[in-house]
PDB file of N, CA and C in Angstrom:
ATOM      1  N   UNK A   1     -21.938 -55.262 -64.447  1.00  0.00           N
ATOM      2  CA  UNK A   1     -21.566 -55.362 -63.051  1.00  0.00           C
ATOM      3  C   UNK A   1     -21.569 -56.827 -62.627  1.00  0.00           C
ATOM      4  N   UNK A   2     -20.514 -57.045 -61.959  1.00  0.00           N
ATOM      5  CA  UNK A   2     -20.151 -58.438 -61.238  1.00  0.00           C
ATOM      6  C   UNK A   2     -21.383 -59.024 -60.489  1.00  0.00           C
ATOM      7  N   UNK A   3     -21.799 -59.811 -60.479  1.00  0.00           N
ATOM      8  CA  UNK A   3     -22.776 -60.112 -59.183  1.00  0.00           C
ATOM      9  C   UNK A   3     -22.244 -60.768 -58.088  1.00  0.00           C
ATOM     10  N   UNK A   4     -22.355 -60.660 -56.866  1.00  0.00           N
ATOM     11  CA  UNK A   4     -21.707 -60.975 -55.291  1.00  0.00           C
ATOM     12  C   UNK A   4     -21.138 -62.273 -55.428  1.00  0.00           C
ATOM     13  N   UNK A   5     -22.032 -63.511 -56.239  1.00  0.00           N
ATOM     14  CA  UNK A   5     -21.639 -64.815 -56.399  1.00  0.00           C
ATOM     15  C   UNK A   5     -20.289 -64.844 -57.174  1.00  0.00           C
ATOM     16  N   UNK A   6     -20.101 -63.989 -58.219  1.00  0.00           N
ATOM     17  CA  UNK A   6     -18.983 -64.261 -59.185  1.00  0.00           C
ATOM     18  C   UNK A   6     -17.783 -63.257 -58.562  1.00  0.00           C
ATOM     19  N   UNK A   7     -17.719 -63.432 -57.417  1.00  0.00           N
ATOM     20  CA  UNK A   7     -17.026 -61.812 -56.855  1.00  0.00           C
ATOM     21  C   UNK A   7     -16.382 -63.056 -55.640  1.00  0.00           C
ATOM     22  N   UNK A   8     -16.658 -63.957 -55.105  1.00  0.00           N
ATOM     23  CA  UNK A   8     -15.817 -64.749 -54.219  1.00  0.00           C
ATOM     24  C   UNK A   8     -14.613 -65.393 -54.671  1.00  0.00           C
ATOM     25  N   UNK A   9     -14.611 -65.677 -56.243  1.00  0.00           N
ATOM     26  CA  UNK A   9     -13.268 -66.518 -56.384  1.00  0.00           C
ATOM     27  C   UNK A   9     -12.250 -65.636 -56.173  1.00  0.00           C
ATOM     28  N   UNK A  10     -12.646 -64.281 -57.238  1.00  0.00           N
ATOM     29  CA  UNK A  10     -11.221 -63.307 -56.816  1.00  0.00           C
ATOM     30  C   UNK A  10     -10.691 -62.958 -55.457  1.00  0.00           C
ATOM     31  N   UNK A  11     -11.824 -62.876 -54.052  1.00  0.00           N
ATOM     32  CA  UNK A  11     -11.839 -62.684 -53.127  1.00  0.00           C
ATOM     33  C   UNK A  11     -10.947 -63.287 -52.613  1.00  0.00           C
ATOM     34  N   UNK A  12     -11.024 -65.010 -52.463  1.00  0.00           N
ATOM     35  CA  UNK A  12     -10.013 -65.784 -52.376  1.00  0.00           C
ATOM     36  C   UNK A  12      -9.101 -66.162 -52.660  1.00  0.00           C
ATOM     37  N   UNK A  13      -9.013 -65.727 -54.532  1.00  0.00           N
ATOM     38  CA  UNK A  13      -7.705 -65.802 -54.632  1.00  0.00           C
ATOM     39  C   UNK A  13      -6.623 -65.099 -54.519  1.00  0.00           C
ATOM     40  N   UNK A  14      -7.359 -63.687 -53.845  1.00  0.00           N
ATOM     41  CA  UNK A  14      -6.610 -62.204 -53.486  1.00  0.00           C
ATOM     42  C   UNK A  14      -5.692 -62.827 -51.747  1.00  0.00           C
ATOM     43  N   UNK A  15      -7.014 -63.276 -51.406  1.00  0.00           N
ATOM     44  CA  UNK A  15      -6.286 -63.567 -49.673  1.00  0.00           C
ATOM     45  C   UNK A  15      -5.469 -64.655 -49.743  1.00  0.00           C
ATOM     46  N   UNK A  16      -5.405 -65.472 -50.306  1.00  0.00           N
ATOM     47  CA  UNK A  16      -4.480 -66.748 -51.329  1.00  0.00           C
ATOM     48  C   UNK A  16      -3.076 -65.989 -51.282  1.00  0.00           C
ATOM     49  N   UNK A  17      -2.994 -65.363 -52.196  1.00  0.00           N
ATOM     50  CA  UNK A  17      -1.964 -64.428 -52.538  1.00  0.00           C
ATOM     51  C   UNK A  17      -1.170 -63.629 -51.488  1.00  0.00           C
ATOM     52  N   UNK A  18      -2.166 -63.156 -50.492  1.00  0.00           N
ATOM     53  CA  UNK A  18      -1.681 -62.350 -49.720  1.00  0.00           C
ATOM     54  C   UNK A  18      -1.052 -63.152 -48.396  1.00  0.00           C
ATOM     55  N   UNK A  19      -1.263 -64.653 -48.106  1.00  0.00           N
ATOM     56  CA  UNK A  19      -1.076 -65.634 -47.028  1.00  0.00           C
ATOM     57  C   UNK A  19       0.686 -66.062 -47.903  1.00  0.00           C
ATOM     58  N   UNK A  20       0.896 -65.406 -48.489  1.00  0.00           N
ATOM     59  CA  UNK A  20       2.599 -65.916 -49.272  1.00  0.00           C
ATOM     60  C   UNK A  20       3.447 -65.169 -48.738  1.00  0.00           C
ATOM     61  N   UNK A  21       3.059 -63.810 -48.033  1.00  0.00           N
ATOM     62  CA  UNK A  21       3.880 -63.141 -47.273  1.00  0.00           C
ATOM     63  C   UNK A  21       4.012 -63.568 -46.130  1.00  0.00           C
ATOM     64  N   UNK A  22       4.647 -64.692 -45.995  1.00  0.00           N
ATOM     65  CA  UNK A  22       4.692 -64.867 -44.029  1.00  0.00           C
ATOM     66  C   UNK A  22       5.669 -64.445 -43.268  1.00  0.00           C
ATOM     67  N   UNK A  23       5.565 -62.849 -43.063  1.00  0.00           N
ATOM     68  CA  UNK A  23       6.816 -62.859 -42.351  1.00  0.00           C
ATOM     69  C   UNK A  23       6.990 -63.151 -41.248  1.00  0.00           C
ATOM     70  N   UNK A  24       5.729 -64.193 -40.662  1.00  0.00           N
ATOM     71  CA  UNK A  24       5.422 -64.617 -39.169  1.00  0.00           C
ATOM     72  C   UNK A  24       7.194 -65.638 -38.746  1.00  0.00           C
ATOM     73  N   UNK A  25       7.322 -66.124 -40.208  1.00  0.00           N
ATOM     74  CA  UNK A  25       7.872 -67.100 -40.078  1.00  0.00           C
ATOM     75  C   UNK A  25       9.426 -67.180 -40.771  1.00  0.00           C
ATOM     76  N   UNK A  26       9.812 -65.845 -40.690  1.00  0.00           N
ATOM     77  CA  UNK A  26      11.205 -65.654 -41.352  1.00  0.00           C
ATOM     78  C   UNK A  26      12.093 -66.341 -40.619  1.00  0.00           C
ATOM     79  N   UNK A  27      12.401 -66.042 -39.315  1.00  0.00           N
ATOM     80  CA  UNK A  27      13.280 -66.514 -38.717  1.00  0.00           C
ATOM     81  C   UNK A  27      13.206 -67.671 -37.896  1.00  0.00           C
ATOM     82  N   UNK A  28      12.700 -68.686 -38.540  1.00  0.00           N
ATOM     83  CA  UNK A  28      12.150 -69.552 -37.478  1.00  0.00           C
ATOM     84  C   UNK A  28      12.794 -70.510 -38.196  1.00  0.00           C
ATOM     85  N   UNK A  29      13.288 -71.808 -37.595  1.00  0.00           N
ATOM     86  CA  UNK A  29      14.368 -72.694 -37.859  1.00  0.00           C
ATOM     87  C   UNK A  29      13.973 -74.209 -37.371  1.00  0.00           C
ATOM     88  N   UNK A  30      12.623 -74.465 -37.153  1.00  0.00           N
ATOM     89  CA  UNK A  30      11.984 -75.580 -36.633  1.00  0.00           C
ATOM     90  C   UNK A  30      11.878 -76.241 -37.386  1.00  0.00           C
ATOM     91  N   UNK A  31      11.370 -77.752 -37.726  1.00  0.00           N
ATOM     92  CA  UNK A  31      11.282 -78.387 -38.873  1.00  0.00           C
ATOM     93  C   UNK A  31       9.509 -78.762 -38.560  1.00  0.00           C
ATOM     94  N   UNK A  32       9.609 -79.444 -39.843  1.00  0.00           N
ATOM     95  CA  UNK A  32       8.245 -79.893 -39.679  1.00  0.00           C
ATOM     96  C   UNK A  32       8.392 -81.172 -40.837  1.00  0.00           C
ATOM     97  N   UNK A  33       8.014 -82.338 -40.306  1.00  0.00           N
ATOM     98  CA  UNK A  33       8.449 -83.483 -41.121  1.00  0.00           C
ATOM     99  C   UNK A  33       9.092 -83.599 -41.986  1.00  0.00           C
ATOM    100  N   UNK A  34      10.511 -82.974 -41.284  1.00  0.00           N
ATOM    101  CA  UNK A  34      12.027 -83.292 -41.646  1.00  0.00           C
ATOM    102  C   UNK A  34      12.276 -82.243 -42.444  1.00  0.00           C
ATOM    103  N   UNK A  35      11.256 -80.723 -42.837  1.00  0.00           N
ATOM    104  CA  UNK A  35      11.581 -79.524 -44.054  1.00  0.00           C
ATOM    105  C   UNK A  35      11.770 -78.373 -42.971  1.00  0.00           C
ATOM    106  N   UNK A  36      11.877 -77.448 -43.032  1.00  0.00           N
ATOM    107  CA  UNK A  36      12.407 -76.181 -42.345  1.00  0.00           C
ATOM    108  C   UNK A  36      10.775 -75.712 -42.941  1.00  0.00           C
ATOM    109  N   UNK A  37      10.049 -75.398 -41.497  1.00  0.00           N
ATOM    110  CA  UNK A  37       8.531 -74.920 -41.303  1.00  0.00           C
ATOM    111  C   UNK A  37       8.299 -74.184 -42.967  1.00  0.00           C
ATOM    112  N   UNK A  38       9.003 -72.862 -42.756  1.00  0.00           N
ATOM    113  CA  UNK A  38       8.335 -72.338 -43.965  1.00  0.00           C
ATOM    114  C   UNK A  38       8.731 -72.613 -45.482  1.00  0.00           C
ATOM    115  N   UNK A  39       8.923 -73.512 -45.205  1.00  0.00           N
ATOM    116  CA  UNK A  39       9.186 -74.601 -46.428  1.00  0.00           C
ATOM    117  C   UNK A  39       7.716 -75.494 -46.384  1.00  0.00           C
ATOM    118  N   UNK A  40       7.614 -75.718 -45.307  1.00  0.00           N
ATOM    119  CA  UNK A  40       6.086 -76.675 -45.312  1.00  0.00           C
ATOM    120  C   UNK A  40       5.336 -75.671 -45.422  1.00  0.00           C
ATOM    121  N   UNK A  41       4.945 -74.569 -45.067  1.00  0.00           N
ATOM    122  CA  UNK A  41       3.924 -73.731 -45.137  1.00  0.00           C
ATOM    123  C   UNK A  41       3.441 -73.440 -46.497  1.00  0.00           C
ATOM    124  N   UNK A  42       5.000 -73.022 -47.191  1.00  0.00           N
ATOM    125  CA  UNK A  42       4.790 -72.705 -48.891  1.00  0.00           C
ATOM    126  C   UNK A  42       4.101 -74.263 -49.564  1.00  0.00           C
ATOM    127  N   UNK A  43       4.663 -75.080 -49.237  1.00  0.00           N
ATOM    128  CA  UNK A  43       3.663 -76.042 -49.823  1.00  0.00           C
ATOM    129  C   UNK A  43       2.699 -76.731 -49.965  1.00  0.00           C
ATOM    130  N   UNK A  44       2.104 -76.452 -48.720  1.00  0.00           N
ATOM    131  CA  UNK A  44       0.620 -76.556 -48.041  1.00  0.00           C
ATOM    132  C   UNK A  44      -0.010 -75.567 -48.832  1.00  0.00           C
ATOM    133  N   UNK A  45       0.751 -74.071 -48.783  1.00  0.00           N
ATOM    134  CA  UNK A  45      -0.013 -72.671 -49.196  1.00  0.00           C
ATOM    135  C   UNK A  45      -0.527 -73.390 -51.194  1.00  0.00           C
ATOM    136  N   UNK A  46       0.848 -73.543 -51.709  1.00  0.00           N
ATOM    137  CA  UNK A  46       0.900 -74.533 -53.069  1.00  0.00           C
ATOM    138  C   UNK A  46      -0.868 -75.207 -53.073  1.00  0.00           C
ATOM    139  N   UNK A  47      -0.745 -76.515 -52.401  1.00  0.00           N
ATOM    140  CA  UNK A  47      -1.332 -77.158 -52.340  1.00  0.00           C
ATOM    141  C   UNK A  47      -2.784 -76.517 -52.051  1.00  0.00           C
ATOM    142  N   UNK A  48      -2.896 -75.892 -51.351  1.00  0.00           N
ATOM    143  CA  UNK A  48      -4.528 -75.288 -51.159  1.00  0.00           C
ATOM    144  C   UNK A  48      -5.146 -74.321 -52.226  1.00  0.00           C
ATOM    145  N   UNK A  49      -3.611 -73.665 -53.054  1.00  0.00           N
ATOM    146  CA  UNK A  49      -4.107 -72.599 -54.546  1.00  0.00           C
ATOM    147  C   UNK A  49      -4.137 -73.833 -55.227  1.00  0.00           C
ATOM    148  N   UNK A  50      -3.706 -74.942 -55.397  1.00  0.00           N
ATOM    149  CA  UNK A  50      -4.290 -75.904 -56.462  1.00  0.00           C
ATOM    150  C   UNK A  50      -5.356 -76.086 -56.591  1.00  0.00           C
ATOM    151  N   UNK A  51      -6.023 -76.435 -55.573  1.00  0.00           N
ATOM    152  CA  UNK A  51      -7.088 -77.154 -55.372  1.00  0.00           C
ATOM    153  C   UNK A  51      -8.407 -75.956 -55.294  1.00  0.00           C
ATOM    154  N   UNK A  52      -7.686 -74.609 -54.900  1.00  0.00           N
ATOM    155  CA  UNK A  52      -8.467 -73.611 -55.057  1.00  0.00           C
ATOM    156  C   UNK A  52      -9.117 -73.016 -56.906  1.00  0.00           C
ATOM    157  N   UNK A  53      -7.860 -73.085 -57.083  1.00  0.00           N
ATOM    158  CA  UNK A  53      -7.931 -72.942 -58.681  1.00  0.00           C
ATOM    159  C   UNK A  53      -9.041 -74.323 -59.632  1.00  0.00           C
ATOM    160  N   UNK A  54      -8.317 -75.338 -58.903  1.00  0.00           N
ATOM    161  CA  UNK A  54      -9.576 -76.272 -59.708  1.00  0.00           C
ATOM    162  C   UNK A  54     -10.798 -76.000 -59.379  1.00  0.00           C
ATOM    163  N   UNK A  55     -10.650 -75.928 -57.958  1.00  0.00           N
ATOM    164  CA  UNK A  55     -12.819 -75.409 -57.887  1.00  0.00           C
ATOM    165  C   UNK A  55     -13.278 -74.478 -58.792  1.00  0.00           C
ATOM    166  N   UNK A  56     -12.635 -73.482 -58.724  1.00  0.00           N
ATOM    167  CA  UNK A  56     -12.693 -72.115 -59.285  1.00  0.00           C
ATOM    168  C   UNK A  56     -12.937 -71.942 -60.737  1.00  0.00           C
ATOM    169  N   UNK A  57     -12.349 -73.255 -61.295  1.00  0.00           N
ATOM    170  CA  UNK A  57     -12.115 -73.789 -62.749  1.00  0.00           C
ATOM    171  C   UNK A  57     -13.455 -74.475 -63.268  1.00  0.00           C
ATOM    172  N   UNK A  58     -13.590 -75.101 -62.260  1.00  0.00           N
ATOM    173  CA  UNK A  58     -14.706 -76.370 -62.521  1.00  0.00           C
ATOM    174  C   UNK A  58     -16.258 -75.288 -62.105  1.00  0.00           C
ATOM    175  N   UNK A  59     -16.480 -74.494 -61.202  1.00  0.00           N
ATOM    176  CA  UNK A  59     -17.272 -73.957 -60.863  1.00  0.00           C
ATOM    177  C   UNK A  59     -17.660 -72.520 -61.923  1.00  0.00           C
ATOM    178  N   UNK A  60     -16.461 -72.455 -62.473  1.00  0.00           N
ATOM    179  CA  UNK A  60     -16.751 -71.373 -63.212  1.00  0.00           C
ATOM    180  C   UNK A  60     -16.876 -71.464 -64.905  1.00  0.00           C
ATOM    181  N   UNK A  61     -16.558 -73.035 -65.372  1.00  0.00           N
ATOM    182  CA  UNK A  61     -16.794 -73.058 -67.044  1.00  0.00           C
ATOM    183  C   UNK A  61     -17.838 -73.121 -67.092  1.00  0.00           C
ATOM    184  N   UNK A  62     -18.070 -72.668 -68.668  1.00  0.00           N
ATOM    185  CA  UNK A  62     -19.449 -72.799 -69.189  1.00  0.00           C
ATOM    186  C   UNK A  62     -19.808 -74.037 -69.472  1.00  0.00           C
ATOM    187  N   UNK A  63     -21.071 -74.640 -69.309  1.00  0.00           N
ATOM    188  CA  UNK A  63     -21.399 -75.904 -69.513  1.00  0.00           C
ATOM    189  C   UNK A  63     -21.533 -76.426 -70.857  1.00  0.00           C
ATOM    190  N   UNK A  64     -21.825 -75.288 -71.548  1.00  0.00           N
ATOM    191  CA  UNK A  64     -22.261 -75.231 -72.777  1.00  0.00           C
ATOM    192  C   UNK A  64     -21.268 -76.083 -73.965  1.00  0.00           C
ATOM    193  N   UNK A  65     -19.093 -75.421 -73.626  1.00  0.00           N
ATOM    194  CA  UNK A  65     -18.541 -75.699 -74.326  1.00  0.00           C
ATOM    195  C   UNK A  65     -18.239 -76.631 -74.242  1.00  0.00           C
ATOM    196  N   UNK A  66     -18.318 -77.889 -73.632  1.00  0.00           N
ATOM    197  CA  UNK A  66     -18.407 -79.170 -73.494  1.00  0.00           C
ATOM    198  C   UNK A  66     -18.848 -80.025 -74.390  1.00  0.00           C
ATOM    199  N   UNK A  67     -20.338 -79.390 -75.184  1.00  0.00           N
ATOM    200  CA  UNK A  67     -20.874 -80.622 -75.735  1.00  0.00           C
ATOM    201  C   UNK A  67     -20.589 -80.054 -77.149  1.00  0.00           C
TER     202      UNK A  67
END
């Protein structure tokens, strides 16, 4: 059985996943430093699973296989 600690990355990377559906923002035609909004959104969204994944990466190897 999982323990609660090792049970947050999937957590996040489930709601990660699920923030890619924006249909807040289908029809919307605004820009946002010069890209069409949900064009910036997807790459912000990009940008935050990167950085999610490295924590996730770094927080979760074994220390062991290193040395």
């Amino acid at each position: 059985m999982l323990g609660s600690h090792r049970r947050w990355p999937l957590l996040l990377l489930l709601l990660l996943a699920a923030g890619f559906e924006n249909f807040w923002l289908w029809g919307d035609d605004r820009l946002l430093f010069g890209v069409p909004i949900n064009l910036a959104y997807h790459v912000g969204l990009c940008l935050v699973g990167a950085l999610l994944l490295a924590v996730v990466v770094r927080w979760g190897w074994p220390h062991d296989l290193d040395r």
